[in-house]
C-alpha atoms as a PDB file:
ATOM      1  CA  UNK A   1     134.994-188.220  64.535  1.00  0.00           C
ATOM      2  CA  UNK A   2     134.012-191.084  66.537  1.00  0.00           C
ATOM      3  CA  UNK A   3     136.342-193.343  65.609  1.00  0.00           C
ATOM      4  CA  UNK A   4     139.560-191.426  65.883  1.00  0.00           C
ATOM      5  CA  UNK A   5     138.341-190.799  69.919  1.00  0.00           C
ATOM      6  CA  UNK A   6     137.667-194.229  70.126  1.00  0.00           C
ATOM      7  CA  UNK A   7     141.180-195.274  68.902  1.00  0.00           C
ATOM      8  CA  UNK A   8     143.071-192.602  70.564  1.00  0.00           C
ATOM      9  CA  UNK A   9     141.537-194.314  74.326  1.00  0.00           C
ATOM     10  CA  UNK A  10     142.165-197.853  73.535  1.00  0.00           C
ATOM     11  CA  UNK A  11     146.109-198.801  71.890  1.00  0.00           C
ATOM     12  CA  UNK A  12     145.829-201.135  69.516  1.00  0.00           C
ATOM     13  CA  UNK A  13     142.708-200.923  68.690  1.00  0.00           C
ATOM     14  CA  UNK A  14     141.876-201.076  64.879  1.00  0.00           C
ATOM     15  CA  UNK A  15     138.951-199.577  63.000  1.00  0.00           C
ATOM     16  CA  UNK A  16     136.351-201.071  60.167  1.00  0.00           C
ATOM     17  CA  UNK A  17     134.523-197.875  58.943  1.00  0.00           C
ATOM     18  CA  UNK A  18     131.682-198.588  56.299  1.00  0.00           C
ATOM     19  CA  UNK A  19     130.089-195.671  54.630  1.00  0.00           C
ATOM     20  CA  UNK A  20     127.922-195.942  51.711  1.00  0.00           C
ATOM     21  CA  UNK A  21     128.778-191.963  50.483  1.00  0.00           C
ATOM     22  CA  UNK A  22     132.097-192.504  48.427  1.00  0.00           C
ATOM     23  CA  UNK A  23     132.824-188.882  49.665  1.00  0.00           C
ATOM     24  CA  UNK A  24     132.748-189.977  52.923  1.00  0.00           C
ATOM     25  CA  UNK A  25     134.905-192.448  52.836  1.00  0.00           C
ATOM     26  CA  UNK A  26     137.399-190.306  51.199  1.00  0.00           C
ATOM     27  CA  UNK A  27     136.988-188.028  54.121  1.00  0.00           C
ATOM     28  CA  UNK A  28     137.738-190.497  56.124  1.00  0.00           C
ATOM     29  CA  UNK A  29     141.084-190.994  54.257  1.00  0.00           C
ATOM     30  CA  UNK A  30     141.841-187.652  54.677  1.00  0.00           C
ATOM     31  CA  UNK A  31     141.501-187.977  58.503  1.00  0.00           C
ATOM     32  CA  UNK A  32     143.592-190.951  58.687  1.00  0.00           C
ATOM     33  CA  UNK A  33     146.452-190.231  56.090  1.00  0.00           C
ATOM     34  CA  UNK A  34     149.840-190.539  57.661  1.00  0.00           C
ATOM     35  CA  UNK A  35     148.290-191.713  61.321  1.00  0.00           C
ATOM     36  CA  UNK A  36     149.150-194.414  63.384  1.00  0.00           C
ATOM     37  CA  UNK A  37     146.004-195.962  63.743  1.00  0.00           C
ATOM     38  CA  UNK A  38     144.866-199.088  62.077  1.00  0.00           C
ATOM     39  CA  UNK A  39     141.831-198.153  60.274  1.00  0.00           C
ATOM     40  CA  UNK A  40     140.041-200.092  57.054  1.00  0.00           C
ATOM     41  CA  UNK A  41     137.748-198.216  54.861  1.00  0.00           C
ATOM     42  CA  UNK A  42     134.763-199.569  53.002  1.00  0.00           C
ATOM     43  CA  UNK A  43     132.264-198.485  50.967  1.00  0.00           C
ATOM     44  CA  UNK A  44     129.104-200.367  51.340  1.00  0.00           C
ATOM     45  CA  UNK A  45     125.251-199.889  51.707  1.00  0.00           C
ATOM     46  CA  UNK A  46     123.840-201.818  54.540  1.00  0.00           C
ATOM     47  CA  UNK A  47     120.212-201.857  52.898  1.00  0.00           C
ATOM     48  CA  UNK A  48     122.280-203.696  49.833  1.00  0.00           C
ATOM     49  CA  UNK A  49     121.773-207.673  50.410  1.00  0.00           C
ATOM     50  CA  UNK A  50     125.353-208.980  50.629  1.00  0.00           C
ATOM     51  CA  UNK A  51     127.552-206.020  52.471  1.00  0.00           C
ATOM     52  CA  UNK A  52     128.644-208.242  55.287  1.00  0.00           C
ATOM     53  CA  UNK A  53     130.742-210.218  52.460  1.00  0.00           C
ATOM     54  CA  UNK A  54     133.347-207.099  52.519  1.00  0.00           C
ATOM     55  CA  UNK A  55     133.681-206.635  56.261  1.00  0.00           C
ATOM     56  CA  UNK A  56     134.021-210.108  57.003  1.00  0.00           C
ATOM     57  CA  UNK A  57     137.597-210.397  56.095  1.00  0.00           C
ATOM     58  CA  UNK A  58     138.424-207.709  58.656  1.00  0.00           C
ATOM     59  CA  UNK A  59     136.188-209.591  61.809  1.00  0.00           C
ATOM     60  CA  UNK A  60     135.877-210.431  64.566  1.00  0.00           C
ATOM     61  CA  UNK A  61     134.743-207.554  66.204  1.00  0.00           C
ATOM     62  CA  UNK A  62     134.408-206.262  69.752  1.00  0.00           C
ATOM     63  CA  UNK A  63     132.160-203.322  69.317  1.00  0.00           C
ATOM     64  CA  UNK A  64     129.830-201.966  66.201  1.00  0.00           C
ATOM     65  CA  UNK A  65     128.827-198.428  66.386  1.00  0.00           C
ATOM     66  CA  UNK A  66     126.286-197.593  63.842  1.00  0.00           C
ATOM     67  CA  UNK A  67     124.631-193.973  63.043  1.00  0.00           C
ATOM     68  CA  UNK A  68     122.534-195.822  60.897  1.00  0.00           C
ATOM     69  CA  UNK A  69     120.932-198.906  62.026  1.00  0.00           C
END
C-alpha cells in the first residue's frame, strides 16, 4: 500500500485516506490496526458535491496522491 511506504520514509508523517468502497476502508483498518502510524480513514465519494467538508478537519496537507482523479 502506498501509504504505509510513504509513512514508513518520512517520521511523523500522518495519513488522510478517502475511499468511497466501505470495504476498503475497512481494509485499510486492518492494515493499520495496532501500528504506529497516524492514519485517518474516510469514506467519501469525490464525484459527491460536498466530500471536502470531511477531510477538512484533518488539513493542511503537504501532498495528495489520488488513484482516482
Amino acid at each position: 500500500m502506498l501509504a504505509a511506504t510513504v509513512l514508513s520514509r518520512y517520521a511523523g508523517a500522518s495519513a488522510t485516506l478517502v475511499d468511497f468502497s466501505p470495504p476498503m476502508v475497512d481494509r485499510a483498518l486492518e492494515r493499520f490496526a495496532g501500528s504506529a502510524y497516524d492514519v485517518n480513514l474516510l469514506v467519501e465519494d469525490f464525484s459527491a458535491p460536498g466530500w471536502t467538508a470531511s477531510v477538512r478537519e484533518h488539513a493542511p496537507f503537504d501532498v495528495v496522491v489520488s488513484g482516482y482523479a
